[in-house]
C-alpha atoms as a PDB file:
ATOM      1  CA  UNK A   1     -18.721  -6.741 116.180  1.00  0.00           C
ATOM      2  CA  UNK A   2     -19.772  -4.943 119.063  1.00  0.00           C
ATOM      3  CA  UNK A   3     -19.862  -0.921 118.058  1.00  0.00           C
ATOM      4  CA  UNK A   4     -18.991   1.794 121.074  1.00  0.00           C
ATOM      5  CA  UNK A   5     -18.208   5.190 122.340  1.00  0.00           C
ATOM      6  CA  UNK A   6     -15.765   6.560 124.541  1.00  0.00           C
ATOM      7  CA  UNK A   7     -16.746   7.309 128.137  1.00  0.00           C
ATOM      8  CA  UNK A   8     -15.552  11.116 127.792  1.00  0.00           C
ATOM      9  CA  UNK A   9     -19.014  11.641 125.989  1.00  0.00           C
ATOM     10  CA  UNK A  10     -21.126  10.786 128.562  1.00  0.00           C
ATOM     11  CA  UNK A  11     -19.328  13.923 130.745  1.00  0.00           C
ATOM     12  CA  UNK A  12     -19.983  16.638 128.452  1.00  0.00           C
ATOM     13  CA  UNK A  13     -23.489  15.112 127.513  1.00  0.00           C
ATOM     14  CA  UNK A  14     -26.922  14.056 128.852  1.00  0.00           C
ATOM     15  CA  UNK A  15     -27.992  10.883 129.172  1.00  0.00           C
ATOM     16  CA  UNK A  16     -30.651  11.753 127.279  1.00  0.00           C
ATOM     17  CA  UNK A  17     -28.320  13.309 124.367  1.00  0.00           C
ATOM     18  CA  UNK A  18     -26.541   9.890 124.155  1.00  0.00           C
ATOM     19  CA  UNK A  19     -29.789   7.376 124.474  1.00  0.00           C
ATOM     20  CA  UNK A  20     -30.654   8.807 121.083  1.00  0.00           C
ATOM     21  CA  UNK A  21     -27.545   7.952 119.336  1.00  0.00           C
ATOM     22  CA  UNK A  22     -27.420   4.932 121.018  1.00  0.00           C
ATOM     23  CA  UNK A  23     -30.796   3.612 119.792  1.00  0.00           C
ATOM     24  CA  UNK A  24     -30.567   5.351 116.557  1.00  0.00           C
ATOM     25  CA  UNK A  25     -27.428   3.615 115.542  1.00  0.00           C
ATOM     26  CA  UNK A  26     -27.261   0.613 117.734  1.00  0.00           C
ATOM     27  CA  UNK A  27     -24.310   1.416 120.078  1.00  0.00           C
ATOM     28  CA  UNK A  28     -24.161  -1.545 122.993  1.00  0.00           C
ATOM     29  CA  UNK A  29     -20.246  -0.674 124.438  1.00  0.00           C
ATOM     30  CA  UNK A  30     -18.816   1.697 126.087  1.00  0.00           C
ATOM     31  CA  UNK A  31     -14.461   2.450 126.027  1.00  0.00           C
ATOM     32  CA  UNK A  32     -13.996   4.056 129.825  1.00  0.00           C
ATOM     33  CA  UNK A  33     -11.577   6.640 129.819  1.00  0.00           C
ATOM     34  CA  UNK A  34      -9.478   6.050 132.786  1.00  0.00           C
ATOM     35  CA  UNK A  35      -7.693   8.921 133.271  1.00  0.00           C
ATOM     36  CA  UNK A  36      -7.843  12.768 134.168  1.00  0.00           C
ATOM     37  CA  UNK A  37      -9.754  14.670 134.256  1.00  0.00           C
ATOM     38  CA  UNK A  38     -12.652  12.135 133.671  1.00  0.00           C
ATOM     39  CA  UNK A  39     -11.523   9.670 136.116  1.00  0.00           C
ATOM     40  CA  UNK A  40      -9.593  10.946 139.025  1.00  0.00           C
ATOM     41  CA  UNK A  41      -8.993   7.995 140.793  1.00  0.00           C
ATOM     42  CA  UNK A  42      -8.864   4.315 139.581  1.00  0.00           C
ATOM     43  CA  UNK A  43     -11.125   3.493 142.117  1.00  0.00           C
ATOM     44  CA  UNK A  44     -14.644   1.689 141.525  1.00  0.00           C
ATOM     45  CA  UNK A  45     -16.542   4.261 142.987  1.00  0.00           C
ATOM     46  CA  UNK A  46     -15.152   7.005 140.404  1.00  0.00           C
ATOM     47  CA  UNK A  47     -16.126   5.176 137.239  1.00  0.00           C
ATOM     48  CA  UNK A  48     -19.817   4.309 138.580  1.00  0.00           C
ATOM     49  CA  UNK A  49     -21.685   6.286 136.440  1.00  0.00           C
ATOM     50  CA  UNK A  50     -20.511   5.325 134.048  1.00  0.00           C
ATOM     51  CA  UNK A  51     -21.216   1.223 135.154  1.00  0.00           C
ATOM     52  CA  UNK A  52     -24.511   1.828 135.882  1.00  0.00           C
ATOM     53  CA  UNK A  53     -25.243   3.390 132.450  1.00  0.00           C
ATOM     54  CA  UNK A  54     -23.795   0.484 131.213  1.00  0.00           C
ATOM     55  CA  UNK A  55     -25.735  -1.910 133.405  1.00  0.00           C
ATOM     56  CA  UNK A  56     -28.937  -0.421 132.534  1.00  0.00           C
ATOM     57  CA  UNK A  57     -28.815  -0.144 128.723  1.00  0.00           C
ATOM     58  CA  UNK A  58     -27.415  -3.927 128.601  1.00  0.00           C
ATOM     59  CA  UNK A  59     -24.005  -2.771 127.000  1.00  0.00           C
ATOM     60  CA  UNK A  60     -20.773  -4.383 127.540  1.00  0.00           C
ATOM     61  CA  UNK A  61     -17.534  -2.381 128.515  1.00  0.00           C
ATOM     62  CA  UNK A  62     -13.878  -2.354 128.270  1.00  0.00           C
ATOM     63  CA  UNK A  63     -11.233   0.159 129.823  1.00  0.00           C
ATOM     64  CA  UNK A  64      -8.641   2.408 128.202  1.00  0.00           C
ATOM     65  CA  UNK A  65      -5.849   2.690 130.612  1.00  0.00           C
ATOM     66  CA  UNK A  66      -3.863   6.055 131.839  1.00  0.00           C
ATOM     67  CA  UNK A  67      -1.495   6.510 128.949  1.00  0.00           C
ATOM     68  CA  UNK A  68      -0.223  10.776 129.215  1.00  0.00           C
ATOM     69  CA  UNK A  69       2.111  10.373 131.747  1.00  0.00           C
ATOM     70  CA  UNK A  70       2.003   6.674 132.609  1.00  0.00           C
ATOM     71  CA  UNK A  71       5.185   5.166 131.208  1.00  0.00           C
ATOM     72  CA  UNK A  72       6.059   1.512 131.714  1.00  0.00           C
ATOM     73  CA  UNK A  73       9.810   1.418 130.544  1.00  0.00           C
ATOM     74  CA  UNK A  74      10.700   4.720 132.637  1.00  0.00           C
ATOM     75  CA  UNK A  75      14.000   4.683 133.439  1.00  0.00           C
ATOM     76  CA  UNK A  76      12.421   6.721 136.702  1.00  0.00           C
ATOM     77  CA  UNK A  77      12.142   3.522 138.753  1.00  0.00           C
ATOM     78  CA  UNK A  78       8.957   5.550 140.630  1.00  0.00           C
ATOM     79  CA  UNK A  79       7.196   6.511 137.416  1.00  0.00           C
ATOM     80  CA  UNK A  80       7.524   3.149 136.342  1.00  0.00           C
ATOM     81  CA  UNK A  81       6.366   1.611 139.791  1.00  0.00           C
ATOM     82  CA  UNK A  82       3.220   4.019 139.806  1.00  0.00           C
ATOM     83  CA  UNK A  83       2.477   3.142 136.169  1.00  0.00           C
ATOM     84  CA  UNK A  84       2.593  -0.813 136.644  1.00  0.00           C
ATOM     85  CA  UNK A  85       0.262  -0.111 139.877  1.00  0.00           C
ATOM     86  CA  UNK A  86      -2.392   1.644 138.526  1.00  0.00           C
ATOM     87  CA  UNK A  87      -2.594  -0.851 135.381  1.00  0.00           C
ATOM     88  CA  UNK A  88      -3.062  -3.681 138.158  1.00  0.00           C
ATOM     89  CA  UNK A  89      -5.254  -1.814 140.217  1.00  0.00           C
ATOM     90  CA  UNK A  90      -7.431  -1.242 137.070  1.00  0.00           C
ATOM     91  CA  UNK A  91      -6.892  -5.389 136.247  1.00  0.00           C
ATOM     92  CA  UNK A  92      -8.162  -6.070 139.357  1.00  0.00           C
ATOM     93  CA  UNK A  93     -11.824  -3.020 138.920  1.00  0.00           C
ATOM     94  CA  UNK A  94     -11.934  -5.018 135.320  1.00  0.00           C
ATOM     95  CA  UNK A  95     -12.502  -8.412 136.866  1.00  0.00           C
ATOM     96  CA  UNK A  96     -15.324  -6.982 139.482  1.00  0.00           C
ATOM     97  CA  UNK A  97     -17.153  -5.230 136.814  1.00  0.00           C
ATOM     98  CA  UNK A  98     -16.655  -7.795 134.181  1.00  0.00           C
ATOM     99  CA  UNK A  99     -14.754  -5.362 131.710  1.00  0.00           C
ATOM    100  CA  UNK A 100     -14.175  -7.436 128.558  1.00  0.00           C
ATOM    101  CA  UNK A 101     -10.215  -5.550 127.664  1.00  0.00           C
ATOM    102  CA  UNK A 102      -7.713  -3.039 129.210  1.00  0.00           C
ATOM    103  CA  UNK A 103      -6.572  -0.919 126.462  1.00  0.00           C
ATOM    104  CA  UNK A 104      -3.154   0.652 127.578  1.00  0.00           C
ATOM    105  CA  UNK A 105       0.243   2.024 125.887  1.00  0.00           C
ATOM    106  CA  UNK A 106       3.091  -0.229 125.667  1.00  0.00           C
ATOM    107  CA  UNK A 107       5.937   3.028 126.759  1.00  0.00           C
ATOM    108  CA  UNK A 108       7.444   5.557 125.925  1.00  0.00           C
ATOM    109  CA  UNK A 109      11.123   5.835 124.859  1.00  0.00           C
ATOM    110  CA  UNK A 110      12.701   9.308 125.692  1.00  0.00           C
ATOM    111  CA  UNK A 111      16.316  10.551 125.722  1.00  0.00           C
ATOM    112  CA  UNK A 112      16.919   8.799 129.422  1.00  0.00           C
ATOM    113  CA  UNK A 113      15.166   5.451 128.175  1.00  0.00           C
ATOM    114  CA  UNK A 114      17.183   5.864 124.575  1.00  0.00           C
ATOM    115  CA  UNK A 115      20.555   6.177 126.694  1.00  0.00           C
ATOM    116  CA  UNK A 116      20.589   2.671 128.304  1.00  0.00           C
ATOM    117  CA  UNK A 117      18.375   0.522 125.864  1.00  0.00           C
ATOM    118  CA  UNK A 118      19.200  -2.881 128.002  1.00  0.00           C
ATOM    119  CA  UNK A 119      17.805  -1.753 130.969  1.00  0.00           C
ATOM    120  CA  UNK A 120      14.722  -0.148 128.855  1.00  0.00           C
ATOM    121  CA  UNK A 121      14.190  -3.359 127.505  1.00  0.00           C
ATOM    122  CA  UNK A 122      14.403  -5.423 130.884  1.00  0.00           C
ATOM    123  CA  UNK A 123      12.493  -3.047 132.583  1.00  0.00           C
ATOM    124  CA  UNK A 124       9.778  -3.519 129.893  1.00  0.00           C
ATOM    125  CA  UNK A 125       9.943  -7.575 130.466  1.00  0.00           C
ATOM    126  CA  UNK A 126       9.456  -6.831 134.135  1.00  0.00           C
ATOM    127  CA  UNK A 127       6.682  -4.884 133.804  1.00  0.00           C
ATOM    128  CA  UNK A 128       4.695  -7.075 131.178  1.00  0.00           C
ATOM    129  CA  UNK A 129       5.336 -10.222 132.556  1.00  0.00           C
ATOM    130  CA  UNK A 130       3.483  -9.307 136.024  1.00  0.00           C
ATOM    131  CA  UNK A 131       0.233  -7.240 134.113  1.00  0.00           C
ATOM    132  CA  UNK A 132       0.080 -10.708 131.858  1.00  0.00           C
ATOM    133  CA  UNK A 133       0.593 -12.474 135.158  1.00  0.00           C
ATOM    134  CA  UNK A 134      -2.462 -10.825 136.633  1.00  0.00           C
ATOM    135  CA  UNK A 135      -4.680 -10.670 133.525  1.00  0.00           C
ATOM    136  CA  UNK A 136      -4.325 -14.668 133.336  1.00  0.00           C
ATOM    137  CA  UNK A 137      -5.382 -14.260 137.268  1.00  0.00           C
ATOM    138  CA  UNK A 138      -7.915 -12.012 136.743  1.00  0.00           C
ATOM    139  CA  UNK A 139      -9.181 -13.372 133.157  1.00  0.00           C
ATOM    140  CA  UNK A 140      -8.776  -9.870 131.763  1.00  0.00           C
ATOM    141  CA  UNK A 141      -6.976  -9.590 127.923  1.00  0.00           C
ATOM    142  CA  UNK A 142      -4.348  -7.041 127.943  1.00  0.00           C
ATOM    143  CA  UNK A 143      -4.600  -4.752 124.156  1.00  0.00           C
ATOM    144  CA  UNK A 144      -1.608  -2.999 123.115  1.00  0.00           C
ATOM    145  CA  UNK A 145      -2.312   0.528 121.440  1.00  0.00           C
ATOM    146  CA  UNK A 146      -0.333   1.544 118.551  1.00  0.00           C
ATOM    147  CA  UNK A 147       0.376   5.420 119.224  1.00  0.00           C
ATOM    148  CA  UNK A 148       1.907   7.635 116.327  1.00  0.00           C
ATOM    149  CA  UNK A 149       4.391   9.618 118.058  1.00  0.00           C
ATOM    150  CA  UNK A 150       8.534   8.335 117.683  1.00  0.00           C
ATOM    151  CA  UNK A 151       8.683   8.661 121.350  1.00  0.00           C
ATOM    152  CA  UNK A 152       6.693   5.273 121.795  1.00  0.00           C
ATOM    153  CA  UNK A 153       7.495   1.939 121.855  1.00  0.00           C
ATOM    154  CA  UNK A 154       4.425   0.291 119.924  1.00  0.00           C
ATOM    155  CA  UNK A 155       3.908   2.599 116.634  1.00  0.00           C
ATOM    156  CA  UNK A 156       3.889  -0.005 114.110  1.00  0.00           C
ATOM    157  CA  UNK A 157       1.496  -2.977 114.353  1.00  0.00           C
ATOM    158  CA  UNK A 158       3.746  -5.126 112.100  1.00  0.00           C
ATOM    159  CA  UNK A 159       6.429  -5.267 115.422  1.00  0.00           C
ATOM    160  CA  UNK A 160       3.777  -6.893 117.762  1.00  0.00           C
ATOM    161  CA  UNK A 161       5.509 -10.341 117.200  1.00  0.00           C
ATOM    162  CA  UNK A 162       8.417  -9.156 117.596  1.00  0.00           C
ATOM    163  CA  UNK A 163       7.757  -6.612 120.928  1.00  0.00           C
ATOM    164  CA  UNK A 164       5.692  -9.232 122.746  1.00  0.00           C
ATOM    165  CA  UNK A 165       7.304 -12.064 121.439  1.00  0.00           C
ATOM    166  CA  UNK A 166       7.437 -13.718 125.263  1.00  0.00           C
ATOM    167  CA  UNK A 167       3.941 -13.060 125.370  1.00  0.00           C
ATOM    168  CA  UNK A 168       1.800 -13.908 122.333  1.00  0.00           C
ATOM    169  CA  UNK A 169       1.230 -17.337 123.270  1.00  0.00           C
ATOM    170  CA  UNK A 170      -1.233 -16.135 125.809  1.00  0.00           C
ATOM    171  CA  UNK A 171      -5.111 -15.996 124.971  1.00  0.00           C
ATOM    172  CA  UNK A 172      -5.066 -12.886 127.193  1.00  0.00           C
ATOM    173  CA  UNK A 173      -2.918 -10.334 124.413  1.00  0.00           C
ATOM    174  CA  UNK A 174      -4.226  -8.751 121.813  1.00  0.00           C
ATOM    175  CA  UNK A 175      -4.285  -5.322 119.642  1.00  0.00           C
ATOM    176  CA  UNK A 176      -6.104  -2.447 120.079  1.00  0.00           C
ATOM    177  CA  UNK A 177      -5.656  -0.481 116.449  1.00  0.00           C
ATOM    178  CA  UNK A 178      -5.637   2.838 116.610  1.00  0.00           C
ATOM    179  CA  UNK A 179      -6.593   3.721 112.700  1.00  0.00           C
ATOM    180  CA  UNK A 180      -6.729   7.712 113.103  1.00  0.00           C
ATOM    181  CA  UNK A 181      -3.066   7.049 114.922  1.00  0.00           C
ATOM    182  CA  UNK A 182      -2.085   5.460 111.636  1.00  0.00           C
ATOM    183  CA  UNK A 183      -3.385   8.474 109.941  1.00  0.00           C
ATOM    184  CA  UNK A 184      -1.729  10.728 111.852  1.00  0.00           C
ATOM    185  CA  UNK A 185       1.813   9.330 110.686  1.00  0.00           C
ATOM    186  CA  UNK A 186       0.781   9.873 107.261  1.00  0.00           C
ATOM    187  CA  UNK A 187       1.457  13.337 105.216  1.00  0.00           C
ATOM    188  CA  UNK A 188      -1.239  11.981 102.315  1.00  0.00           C
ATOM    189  CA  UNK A 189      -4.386  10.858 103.869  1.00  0.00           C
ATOM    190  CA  UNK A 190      -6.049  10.560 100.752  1.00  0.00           C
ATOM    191  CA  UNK A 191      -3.306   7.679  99.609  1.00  0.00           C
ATOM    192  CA  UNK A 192      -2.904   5.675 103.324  1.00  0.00           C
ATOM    193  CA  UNK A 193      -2.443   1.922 102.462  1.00  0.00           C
ATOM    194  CA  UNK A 194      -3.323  -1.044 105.019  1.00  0.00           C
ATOM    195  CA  UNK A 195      -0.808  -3.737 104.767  1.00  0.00           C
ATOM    196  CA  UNK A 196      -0.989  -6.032 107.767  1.00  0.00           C
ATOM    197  CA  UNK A 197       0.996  -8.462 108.088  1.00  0.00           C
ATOM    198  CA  UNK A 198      -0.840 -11.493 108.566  1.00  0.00           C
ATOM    199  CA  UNK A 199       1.006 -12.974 111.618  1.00  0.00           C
ATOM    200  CA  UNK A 200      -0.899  -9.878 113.844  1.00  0.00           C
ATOM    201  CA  UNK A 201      -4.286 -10.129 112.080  1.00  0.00           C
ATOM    202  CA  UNK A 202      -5.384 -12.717 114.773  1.00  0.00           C
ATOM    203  CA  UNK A 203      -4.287 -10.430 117.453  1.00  0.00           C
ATOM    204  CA  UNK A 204      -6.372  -7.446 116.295  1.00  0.00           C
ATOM    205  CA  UNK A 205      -9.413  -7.637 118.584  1.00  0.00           C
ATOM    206  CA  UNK A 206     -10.293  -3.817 118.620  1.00  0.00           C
ATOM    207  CA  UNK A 207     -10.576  -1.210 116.423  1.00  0.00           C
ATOM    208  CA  UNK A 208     -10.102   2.796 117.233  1.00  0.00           C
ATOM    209  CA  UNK A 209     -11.235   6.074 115.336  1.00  0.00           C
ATOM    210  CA  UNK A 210     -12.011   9.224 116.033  1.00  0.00           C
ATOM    211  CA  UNK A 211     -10.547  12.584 115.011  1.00  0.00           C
ATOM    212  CA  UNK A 212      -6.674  12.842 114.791  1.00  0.00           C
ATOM    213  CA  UNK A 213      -5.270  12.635 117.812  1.00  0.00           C
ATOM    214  CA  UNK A 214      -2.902  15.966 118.830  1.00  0.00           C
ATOM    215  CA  UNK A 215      -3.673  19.566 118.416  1.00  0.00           C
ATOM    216  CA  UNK A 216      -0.209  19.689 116.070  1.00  0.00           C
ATOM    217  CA  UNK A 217      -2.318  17.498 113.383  1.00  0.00           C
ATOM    218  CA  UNK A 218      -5.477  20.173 113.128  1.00  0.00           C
ATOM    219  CA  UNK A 219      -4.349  21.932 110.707  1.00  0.00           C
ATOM    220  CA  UNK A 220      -4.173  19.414 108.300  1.00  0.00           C
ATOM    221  CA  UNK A 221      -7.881  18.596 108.447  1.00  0.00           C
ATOM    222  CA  UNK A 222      -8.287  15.094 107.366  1.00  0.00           C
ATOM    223  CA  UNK A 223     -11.903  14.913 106.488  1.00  0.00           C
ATOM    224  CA  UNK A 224     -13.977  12.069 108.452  1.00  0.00           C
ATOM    225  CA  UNK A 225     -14.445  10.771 105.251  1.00  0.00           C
ATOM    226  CA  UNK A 226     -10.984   9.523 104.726  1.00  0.00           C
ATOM    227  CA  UNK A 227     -10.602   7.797 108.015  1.00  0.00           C
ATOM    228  CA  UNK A 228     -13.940   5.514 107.385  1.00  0.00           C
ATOM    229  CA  UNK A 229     -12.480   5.500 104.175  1.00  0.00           C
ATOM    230  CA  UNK A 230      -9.489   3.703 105.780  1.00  0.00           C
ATOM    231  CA  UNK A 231     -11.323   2.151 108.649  1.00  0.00           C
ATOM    232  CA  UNK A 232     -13.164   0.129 105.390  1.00  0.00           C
ATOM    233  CA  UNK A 233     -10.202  -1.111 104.189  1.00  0.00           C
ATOM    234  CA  UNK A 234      -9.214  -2.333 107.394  1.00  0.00           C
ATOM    235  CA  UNK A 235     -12.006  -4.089 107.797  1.00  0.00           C
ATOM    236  CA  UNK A 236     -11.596  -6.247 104.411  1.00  0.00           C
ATOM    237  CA  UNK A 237      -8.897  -8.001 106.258  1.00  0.00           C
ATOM    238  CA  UNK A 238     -10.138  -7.910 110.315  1.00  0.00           C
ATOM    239  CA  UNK A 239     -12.619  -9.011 112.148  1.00  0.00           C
ATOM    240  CA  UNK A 240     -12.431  -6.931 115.211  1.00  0.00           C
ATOM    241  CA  UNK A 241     -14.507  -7.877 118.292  1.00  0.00           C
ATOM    242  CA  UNK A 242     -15.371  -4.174 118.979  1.00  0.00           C
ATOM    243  CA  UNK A 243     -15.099  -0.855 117.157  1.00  0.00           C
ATOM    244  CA  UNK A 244     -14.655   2.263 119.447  1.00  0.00           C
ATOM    245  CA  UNK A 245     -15.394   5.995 118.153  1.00  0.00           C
ATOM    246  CA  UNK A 246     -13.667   8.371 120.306  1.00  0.00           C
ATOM    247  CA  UNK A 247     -15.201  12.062 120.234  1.00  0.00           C
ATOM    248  CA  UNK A 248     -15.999  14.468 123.012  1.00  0.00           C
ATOM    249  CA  UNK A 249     -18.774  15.908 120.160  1.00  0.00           C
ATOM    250  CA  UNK A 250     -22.322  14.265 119.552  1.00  0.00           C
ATOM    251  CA  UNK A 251     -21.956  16.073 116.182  1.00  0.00           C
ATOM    252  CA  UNK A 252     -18.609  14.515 115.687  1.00  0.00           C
ATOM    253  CA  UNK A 253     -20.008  10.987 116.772  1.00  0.00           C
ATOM    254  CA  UNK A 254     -22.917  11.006 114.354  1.00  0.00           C
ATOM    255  CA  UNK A 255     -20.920  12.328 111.572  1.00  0.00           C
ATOM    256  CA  UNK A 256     -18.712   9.030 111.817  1.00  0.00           C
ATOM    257  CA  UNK A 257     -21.979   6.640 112.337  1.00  0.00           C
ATOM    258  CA  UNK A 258     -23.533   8.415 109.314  1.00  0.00           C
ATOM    259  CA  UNK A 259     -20.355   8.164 107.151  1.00  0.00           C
ATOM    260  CA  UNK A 260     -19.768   4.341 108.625  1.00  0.00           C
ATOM    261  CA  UNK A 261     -23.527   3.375 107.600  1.00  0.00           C
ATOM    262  CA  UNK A 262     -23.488   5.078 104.278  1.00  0.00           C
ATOM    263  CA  UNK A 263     -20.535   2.715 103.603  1.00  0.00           C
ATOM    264  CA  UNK A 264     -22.579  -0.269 104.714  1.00  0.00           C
ATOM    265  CA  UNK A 265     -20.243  -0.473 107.926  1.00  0.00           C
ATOM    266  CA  UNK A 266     -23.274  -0.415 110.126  1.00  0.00           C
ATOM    267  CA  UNK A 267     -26.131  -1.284 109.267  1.00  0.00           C
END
């Protein structure tokens, strides 16, 4: 399992800042962040810095797609047109840089979308079957992020079967689980249960945490303890390829790695 950090860290950060962590708790990946303000433009030359970083600490990377206003199954046939671009376009910067995953957010389902569910759903079909059409092309999997909110499409891992049923005989889907997203649905985080159904475990090739994810969920401070906590329990049953911590915060960071060693996560 291949452990990582979010690209956002490396903006508000010196190199220098994150070569400690790194070599103190044996980070090789790094999650890019495509989106605003941290990536502008999905063009190669915007996400450089970040490659080169890569390149010259020999770690591997993967790419978290635009997901805030991005929306796949938009009923807006130019929303959904821009969306389905820039996921190609970033297929296409995957394959040059030999990105090993595009993390991105199945859609999002608002009052329009809710209205005329047949042409949500065919839309979606449209969509999907050209991005796994290119990342069969372009040899780049495709991970589907479970997000918390009832607006979206993909909140529950336990649907992947049955959302991407067309799709799952491909070697080029997969899961990206979001375990603070989980968390974030849940009003008891010291009681959260994991119960996976075993007909996604295979698909589950990365593994998010971080702090929860919206300003709404501050307030109820769920300790870092209780999402290792969970992230343990997760792993009893997965075997994840990577494990991405998502923090803007060094302090943040280290607090995870420190609570995720103590637990014998990392070693």
């Amino acid at each position: 399992m291949r452990v990582g950090l979010s690209s956002i860290l490396l903006y508000h950060h010196t190199n220098d800042q994150i070569l400690r962590i790194l070599r103190a708790y044996h980070i090789n990946h790094i999650d890019v962040f495509c989106d605003a303000p941290y990536l502008p433009t999905l063009e190669l030359s915007s996400i450089s810095r970040v490659i080169k970083f890569a390149q010259d600490h020999n770690m591997s990377i993967g790419f978290k797609a635009p997901s805030f206003t991005d929306n796949l199954v938009s009923i807006n046939p130019n929303v959904r047109s821009l969306s389905l671009r820039r996921i190609l376009r970033l297929i296409k910067i995957a394959s040059i840089v030999n990105a090993k995953y595009i993390v991105i957010r199945a859609g999002m389902i608002f009052y329009s979308e809710k209205m005329f569910p047949n042409i949500t759903k065919e839309n979606f079909k449209k969509a999907f079957s050209t991005i796994m059409e290119y990342a069969e092309t372009y040899r780049v999997p495709i991970l589907l992020e479970n997000y918390p909110y009832v607006i979206d499409l993909f909140r529950n891992i336990s649907h992947f079967t049955r959302l991407f049923s067309d799709f799952i005989e491909s070697n080029y889907i997969g899961i990206a689980f979001n375990v603070s997203h989980l968390l974030s649905m849940s009003e008891n985080f010291s009681n959260v249960s994991i119960e996976l159904d075993s007909k996604v475990l295979q698909f589950i090739r990365l593994l998010y945490i971080g702090c929860l994810p919206s300003p709404w969920d501050y307030p109820k401070q769920c300790p870092i303890e209780h999402i290792v906590s969970l992230l343990e329990k997760t792993l009893m049953n997965v075997i994840p390829e990577y494990l991405v911590i998502g923090s803007t915060k060094t302090e943040t960071l280290e607090l995870f790695l420190a609570n995720m060693k103590a637990r014998g996560i990392l070693t």
